[in-house]
PDB file of N, CA and C in Angstrom:
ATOM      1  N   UNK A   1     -19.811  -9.741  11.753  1.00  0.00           N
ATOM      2  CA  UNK A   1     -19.143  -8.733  10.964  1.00  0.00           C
ATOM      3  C   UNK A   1     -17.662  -8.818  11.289  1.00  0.00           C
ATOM      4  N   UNK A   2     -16.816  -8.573  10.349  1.00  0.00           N
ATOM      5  CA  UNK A   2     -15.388  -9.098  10.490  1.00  0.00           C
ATOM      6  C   UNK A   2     -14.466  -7.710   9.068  1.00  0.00           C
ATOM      7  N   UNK A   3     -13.449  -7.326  10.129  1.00  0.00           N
ATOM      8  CA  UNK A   3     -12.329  -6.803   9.285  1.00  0.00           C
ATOM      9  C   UNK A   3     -11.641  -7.267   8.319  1.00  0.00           C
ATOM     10  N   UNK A   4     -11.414  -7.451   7.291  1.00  0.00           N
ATOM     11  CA  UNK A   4     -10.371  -8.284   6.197  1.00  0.00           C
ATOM     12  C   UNK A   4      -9.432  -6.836   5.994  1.00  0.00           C
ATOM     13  N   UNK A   5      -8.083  -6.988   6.147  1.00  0.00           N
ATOM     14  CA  UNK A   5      -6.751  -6.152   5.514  1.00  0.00           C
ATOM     15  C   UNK A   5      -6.574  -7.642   4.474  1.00  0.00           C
ATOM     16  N   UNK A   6      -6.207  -7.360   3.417  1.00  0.00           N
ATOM     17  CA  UNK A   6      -5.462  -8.073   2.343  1.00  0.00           C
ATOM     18  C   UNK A   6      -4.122  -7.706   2.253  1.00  0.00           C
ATOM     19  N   UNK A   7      -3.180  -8.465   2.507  1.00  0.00           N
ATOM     20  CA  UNK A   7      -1.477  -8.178   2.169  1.00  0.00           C
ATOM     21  C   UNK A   7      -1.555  -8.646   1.060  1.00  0.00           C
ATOM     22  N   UNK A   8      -0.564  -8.604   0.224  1.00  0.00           N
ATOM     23  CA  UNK A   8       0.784  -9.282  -1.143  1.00  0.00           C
ATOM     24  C   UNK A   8       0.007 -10.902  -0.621  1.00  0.00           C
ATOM     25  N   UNK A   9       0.215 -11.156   0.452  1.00  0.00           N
ATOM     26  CA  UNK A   9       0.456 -12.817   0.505  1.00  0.00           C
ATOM     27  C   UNK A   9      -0.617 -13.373   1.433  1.00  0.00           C
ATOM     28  N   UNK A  10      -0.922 -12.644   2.864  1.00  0.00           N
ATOM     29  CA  UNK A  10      -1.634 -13.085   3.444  1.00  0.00           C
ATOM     30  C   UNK A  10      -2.965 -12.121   4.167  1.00  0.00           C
ATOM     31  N   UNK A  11      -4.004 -12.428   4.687  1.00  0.00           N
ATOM     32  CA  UNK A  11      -5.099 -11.985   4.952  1.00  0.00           C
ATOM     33  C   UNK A  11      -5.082 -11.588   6.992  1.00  0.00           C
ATOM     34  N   UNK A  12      -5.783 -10.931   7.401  1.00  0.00           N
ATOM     35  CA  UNK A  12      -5.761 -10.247   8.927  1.00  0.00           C
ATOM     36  C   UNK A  12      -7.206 -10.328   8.963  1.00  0.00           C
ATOM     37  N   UNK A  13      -7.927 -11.043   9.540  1.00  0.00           N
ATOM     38  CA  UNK A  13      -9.384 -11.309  10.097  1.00  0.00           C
ATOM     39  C   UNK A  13      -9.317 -10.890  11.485  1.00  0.00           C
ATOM     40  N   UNK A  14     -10.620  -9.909  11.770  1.00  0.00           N
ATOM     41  CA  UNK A  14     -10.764  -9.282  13.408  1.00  0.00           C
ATOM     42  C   UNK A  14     -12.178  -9.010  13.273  1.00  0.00           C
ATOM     43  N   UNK A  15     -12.893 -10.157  14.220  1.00  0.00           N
ATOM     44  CA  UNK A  15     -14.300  -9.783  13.924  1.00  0.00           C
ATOM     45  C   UNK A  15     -14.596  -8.838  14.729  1.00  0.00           C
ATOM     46  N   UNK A  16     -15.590  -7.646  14.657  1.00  0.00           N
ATOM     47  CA  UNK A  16     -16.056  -6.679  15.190  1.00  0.00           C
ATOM     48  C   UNK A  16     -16.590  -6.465  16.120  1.00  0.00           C
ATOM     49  N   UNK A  17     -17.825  -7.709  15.822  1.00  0.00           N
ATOM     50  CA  UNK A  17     -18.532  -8.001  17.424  1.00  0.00           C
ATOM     51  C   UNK A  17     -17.686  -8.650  18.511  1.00  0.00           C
ATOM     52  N   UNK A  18     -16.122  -8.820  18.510  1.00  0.00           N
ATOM     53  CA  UNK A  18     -15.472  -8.855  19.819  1.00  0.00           C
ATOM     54  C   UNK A  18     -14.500  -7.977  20.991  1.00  0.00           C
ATOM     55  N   UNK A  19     -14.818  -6.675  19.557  1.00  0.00           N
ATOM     56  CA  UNK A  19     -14.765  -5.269  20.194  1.00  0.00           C
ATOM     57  C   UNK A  19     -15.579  -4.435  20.607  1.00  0.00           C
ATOM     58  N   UNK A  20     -15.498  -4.425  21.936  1.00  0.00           N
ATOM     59  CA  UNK A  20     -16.546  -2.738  22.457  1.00  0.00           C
ATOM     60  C   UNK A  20     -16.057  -1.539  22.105  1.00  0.00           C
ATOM     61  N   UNK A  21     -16.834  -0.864  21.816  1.00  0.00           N
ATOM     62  CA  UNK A  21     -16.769   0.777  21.638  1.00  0.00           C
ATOM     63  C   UNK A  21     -16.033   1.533  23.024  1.00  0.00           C
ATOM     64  N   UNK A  22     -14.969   1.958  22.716  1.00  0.00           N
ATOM     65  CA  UNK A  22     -14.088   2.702  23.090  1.00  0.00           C
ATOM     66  C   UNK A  22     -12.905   1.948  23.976  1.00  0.00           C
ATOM     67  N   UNK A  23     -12.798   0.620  23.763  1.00  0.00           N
ATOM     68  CA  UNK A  23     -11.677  -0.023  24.328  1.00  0.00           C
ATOM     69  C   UNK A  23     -11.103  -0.561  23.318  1.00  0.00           C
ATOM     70  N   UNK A  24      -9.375  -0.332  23.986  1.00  0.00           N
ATOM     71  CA  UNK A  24      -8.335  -0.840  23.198  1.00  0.00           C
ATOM     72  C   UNK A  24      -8.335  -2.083  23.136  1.00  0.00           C
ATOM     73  N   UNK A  25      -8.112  -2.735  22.212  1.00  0.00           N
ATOM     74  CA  UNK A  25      -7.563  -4.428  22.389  1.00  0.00           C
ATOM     75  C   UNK A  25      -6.223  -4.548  22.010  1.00  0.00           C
ATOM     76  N   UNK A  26      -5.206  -5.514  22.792  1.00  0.00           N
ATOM     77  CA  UNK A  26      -3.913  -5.746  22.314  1.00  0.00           C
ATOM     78  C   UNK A  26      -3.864  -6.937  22.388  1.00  0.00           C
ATOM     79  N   UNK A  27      -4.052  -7.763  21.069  1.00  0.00           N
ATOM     80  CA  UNK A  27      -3.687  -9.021  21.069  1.00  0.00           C
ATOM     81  C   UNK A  27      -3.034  -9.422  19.266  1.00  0.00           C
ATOM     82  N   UNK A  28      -2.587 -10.470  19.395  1.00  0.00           N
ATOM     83  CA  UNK A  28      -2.076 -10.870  18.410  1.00  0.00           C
ATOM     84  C   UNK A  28      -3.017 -11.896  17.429  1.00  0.00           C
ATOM     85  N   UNK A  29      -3.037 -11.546  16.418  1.00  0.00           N
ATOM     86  CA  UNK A  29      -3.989 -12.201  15.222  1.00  0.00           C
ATOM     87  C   UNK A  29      -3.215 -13.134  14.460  1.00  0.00           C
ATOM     88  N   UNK A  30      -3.644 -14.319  13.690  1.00  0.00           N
ATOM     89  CA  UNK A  30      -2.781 -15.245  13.348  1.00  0.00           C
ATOM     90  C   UNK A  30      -2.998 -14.524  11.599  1.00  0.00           C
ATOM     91  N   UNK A  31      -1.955 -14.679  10.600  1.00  0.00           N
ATOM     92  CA  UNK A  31      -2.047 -14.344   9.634  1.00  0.00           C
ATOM     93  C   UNK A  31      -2.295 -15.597   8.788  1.00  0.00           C
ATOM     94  N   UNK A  32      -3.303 -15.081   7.577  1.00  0.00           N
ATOM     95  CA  UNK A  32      -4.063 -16.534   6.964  1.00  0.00           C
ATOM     96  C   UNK A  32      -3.862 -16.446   5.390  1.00  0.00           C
ATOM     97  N   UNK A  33      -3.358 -17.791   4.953  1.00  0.00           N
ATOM     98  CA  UNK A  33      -2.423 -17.075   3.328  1.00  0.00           C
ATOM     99  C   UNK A  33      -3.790 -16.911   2.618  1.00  0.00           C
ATOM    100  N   UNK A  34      -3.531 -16.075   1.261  1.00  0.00           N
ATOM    101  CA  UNK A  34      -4.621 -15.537   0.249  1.00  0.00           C
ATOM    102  C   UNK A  34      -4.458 -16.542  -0.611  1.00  0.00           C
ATOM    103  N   UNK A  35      -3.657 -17.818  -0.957  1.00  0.00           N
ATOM    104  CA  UNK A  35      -3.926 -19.217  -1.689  1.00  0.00           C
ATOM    105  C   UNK A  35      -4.387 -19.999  -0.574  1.00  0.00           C
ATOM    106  N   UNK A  36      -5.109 -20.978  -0.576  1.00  0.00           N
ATOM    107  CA  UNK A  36      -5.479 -21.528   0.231  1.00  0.00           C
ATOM    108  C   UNK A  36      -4.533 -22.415   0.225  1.00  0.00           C
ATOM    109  N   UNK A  37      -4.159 -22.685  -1.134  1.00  0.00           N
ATOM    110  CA  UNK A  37      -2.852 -24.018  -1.346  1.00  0.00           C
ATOM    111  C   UNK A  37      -1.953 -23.983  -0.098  1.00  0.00           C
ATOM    112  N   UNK A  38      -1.259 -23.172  -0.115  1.00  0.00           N
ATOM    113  CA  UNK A  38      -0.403 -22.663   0.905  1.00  0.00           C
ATOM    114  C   UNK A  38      -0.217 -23.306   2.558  1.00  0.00           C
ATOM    115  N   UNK A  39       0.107 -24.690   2.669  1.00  0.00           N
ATOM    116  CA  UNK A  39       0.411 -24.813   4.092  1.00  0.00           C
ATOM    117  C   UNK A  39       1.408 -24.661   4.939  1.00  0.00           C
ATOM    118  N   UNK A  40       1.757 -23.730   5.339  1.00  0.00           N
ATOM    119  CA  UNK A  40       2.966 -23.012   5.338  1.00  0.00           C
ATOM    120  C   UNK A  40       2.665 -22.042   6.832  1.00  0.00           C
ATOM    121  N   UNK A  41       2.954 -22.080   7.760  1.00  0.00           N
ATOM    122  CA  UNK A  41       2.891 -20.874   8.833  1.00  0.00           C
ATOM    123  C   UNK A  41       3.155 -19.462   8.429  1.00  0.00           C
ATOM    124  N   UNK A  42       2.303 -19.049   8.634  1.00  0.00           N
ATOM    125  CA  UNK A  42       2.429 -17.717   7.998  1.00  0.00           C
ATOM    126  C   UNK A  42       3.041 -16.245   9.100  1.00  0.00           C
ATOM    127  N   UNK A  43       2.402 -17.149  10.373  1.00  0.00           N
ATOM    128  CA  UNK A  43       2.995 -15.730  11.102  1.00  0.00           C
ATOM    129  C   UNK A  43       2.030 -15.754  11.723  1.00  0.00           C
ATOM    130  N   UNK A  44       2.005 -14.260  12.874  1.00  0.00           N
ATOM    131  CA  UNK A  44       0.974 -13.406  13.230  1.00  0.00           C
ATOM    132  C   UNK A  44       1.392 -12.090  13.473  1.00  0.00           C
ATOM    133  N   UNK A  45       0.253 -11.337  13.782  1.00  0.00           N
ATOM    134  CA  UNK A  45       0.724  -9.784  13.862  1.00  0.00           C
ATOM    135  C   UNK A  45       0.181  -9.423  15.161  1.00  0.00           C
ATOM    136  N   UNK A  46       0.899  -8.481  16.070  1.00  0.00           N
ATOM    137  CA  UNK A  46      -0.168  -8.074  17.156  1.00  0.00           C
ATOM    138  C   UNK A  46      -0.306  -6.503  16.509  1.00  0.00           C
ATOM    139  N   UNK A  47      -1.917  -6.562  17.140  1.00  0.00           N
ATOM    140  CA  UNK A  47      -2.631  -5.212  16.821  1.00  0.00           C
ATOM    141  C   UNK A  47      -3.168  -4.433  18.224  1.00  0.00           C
ATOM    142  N   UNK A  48      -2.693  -3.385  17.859  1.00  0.00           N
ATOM    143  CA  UNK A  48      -3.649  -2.452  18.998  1.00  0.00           C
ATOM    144  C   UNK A  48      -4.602  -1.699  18.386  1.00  0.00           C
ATOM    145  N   UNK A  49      -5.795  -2.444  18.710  1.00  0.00           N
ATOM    146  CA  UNK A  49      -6.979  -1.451  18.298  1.00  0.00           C
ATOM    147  C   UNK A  49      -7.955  -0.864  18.837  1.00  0.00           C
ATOM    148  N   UNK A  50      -8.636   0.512  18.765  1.00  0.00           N
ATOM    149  CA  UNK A  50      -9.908   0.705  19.331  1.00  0.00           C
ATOM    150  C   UNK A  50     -11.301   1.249  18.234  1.00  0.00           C
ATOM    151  N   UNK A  51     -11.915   0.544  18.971  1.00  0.00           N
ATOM    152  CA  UNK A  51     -13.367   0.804  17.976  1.00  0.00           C
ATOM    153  C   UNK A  51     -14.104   1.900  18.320  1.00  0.00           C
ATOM    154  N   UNK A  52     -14.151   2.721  17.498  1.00  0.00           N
ATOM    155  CA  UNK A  52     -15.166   4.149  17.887  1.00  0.00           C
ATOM    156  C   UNK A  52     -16.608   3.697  17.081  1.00  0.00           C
ATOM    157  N   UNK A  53     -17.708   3.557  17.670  1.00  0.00           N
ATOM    158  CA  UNK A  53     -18.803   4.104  17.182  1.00  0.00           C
ATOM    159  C   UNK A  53     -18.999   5.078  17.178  1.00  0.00           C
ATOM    160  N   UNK A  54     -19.427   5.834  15.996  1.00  0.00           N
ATOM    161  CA  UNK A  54     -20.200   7.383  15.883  1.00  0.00           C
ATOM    162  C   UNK A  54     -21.074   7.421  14.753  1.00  0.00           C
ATOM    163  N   UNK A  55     -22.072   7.711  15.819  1.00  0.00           N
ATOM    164  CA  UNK A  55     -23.298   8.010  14.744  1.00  0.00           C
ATOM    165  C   UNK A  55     -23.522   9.057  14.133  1.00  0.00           C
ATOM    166  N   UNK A  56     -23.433   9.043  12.827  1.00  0.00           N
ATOM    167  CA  UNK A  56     -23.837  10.282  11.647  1.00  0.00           C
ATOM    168  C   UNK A  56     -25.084  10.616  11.217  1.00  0.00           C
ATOM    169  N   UNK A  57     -25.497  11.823  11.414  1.00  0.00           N
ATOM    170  CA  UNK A  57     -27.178  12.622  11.099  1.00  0.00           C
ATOM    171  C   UNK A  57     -26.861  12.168   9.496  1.00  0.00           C
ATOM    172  N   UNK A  58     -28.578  12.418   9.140  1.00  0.00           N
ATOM    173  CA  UNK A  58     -28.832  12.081   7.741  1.00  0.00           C
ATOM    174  C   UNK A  58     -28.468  13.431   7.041  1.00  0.00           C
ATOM    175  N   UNK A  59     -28.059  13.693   6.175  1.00  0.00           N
ATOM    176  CA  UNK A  59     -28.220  15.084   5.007  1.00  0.00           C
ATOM    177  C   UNK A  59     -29.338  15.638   5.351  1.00  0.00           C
ATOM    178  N   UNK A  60     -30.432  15.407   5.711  1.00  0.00           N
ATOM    179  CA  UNK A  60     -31.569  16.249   6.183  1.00  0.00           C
ATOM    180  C   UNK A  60     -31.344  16.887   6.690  1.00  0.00           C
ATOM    181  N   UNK A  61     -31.023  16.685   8.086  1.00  0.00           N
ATOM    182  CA  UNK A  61     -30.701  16.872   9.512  1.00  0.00           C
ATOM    183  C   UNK A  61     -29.528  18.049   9.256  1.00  0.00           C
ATOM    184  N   UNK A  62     -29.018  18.750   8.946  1.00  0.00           N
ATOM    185  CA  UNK A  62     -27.989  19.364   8.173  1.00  0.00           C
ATOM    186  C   UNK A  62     -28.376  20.616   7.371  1.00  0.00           C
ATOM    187  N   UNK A  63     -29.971  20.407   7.112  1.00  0.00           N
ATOM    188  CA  UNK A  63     -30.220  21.729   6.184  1.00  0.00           C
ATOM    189  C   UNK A  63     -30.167  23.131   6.708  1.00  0.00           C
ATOM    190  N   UNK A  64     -30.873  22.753   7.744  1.00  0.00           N
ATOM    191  CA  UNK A  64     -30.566  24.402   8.352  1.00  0.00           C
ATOM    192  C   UNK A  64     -29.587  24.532   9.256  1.00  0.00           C
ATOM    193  N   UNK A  65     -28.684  24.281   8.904  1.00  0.00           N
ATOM    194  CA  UNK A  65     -27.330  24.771   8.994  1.00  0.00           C
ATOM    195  C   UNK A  65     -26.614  25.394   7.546  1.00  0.00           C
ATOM    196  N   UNK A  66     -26.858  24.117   6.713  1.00  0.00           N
ATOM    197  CA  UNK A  66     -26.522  25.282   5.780  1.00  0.00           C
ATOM    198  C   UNK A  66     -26.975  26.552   4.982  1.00  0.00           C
ATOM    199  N   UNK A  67     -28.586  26.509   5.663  1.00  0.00           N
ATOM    200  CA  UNK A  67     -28.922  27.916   5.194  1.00  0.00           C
ATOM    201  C   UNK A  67     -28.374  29.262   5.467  1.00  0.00           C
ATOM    202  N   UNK A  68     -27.797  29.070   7.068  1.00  0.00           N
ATOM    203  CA  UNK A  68     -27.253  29.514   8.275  1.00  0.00           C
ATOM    204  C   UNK A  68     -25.383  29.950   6.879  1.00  0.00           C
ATOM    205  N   UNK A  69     -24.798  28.663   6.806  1.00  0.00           N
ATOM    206  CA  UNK A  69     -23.753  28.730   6.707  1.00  0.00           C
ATOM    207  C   UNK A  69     -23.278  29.632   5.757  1.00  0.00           C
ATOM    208  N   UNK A  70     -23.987  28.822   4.322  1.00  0.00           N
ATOM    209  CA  UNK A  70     -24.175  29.270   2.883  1.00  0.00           C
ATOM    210  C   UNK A  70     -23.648  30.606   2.391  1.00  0.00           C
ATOM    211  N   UNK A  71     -25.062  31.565   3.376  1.00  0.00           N
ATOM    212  CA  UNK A  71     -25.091  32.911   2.755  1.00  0.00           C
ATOM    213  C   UNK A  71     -23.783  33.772   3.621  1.00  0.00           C
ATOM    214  N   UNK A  72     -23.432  33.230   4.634  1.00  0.00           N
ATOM    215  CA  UNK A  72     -22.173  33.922   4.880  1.00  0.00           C
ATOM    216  C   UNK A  72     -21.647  34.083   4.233  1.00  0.00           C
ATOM    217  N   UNK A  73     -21.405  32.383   4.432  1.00  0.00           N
ATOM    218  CA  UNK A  73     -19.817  32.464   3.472  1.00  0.00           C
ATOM    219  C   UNK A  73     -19.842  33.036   1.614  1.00  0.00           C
ATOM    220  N   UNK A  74     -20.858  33.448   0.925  1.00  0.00           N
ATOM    221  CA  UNK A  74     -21.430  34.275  -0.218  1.00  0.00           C
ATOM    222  C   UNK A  74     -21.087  35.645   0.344  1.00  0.00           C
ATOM    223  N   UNK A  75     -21.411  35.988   1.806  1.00  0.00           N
ATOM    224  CA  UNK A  75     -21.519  37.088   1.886  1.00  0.00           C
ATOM    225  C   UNK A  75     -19.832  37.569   2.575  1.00  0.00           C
ATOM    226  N   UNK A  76     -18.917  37.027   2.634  1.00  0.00           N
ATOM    227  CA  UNK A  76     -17.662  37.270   2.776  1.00  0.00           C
ATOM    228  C   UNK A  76     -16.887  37.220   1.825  1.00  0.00           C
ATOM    229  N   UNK A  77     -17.419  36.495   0.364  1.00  0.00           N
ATOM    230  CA  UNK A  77     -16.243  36.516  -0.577  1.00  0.00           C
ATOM    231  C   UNK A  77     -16.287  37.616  -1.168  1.00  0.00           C
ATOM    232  N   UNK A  78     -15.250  38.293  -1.908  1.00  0.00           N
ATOM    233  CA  UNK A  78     -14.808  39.388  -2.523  1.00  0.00           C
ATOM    234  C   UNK A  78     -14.782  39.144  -3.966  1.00  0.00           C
TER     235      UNK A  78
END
């Protein structure tokens, strides 16, 4: 699994599985043109990134809360 940003000109690839969950990485990525024609140095960028996993309950998981929530907030409006 891999990040793509698309620029105007060139592309930023950062595959995922070489980040752990909750550490920063600071390194520099080589930038890769969007013609392939293009042999030309394009650059690189350094990135600081961190990867959060968080896991999200299903809409199920959620109902009774909003039964909870619902009738309040019905029962506060004017």
């Amino acid at each position: 699994m891999q990040l793509t940003l698309f620029f105007y000109t060139v592309t930023l690839k950062i595959r995922l599985t070489d980040l752990k969950p909750g550490q920063t990485v600071d390194e520099w990525y080589n930038l890769l043109p969007v013609n392939l024609t293009t042999k030309s140095d394009m650059g690189a960028l350094r990135v600081s990134i961190r990867y959060l996993h968080e896991v999200i309950m299903p809409a199920k998981e959620y109902s009774s809360l909003k039964e909870v929530v619902i009738p309040l907030k019905s029962y506060y409006m004017y």
